[in-house]
C-alpha atoms as a PDB file:
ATOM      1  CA  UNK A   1       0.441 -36.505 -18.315  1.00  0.00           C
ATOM      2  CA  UNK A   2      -3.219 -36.231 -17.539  1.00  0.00           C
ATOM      3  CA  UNK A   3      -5.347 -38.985 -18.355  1.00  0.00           C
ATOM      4  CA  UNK A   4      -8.295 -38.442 -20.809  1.00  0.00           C
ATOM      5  CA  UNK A   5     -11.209 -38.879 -18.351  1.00  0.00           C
ATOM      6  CA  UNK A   6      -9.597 -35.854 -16.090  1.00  0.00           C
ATOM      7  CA  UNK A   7      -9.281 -33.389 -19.138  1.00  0.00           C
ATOM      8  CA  UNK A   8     -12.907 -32.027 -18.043  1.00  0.00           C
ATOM      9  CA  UNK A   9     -11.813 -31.576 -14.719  1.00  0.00           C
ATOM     10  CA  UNK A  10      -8.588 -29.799 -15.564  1.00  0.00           C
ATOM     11  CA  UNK A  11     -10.506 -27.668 -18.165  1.00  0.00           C
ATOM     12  CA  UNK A  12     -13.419 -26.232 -15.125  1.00  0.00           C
ATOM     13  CA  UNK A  13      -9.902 -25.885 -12.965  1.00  0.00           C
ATOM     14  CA  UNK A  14      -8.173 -23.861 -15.545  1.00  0.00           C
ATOM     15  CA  UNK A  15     -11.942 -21.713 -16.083  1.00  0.00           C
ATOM     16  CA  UNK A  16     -11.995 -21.539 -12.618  1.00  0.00           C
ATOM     17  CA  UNK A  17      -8.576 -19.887 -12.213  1.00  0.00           C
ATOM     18  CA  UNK A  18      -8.954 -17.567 -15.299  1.00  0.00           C
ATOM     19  CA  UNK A  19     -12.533 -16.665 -13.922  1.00  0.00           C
ATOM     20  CA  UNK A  20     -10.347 -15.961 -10.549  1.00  0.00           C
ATOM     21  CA  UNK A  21      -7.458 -14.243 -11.912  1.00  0.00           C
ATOM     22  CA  UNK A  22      -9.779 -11.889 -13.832  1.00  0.00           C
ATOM     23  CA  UNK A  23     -11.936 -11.191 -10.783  1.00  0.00           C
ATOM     24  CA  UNK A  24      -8.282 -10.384  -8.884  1.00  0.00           C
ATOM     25  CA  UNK A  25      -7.347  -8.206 -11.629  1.00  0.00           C
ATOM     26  CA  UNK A  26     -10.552  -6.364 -11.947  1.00  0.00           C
ATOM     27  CA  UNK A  27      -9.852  -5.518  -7.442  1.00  0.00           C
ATOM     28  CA  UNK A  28      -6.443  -4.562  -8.532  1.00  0.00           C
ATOM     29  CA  UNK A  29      -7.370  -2.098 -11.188  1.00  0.00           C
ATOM     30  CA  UNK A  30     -10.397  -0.446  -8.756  1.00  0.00           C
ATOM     31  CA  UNK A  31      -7.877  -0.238  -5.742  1.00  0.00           C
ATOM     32  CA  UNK A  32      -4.924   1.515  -8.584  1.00  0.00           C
ATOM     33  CA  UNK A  33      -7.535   3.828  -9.644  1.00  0.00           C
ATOM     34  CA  UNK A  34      -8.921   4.916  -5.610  1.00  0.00           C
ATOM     35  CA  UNK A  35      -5.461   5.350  -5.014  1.00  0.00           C
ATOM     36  CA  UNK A  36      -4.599   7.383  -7.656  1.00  0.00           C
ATOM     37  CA  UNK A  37      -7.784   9.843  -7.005  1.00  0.00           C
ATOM     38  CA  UNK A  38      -6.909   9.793  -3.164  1.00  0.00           C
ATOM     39  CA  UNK A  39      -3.306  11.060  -3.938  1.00  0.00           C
ATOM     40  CA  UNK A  40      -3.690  13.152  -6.998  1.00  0.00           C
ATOM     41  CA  UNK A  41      -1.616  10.922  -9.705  1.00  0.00           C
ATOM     42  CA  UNK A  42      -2.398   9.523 -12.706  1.00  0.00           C
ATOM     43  CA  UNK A  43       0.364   7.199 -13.095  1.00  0.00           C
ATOM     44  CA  UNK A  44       2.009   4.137 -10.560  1.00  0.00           C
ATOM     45  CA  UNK A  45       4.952   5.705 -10.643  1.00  0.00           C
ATOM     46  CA  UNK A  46       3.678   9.241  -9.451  1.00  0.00           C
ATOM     47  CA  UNK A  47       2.076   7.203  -6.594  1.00  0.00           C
ATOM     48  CA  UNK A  48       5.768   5.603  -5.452  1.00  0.00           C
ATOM     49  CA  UNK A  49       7.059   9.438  -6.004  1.00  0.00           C
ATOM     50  CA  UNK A  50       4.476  10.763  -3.573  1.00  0.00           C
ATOM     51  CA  UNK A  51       4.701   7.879  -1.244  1.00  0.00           C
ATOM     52  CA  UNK A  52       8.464   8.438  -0.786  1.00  0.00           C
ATOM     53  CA  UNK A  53       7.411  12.486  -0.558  1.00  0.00           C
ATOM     54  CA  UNK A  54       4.641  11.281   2.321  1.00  0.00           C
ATOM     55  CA  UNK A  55       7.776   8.906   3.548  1.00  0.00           C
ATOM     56  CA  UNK A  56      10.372  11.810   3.966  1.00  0.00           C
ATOM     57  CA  UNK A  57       6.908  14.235   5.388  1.00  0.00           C
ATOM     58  CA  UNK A  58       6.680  11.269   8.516  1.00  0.00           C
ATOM     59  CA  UNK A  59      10.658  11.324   9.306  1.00  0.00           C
ATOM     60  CA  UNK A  60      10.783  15.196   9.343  1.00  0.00           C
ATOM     61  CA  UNK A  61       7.541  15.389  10.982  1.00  0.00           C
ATOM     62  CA  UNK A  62       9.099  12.697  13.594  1.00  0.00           C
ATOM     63  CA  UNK A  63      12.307  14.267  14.391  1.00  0.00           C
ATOM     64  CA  UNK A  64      10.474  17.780  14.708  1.00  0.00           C
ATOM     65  CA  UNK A  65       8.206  16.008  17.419  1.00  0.00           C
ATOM     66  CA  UNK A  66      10.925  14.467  19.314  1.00  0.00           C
ATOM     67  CA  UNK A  67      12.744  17.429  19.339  1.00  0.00           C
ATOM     68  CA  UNK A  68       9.788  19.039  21.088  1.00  0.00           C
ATOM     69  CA  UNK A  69       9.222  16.228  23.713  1.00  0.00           C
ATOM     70  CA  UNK A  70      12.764  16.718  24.366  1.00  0.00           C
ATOM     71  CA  UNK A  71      12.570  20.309  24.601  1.00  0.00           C
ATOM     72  CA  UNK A  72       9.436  19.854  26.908  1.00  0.00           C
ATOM     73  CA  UNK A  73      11.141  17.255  28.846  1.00  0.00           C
ATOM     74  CA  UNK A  74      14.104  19.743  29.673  1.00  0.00           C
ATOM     75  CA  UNK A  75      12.048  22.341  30.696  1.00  0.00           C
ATOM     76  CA  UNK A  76      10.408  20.216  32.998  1.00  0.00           C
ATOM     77  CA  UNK A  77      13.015  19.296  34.657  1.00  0.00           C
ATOM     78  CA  UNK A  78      14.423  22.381  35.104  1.00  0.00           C
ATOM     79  CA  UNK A  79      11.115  23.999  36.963  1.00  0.00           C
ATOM     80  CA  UNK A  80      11.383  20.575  38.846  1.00  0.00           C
ATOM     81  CA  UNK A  81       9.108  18.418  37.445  1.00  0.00           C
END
């Protein structure tokens, strides 16, 4: 238990954190909103919906590419590259 002459001390910590966890919140809230602008959503969960979307976009857009390179690759080859 916290002896009376630290209960000042412990009451400018505790500000100090509530002054910090308000300041944090206030960053979260700007970043939630830029993101939801930059993507076109209005709620967090439309954001994880359009992130997986963006996820699924990458891995198609992947494959496609190495299919090309190893399309390329073969072609290459057989000219005799």
């Amino acid at each position: 238990m916290a002896n009376i002459n630290e209960l000042p001390e412990l009451k400018e910590k505790l500000e100090q954190i509530k002054s910090d966890l308000s300041k944090k919140e206030g960053e979260r809230l700007a970043v939630m909103e830029q993101l939801f602008k930059k993507f076109g959503v209005k709620e967090l969960d439309d954001l994880y919906k359009k992130f997986d979307e963006l996820g699924k976009k990458k891995e198609v857009k992947q494959e496609e590419m190495e299919e090309l390179i190893a399309d390329v690759s073969k072609r290459l080859r057989e000219y005799g590259y």
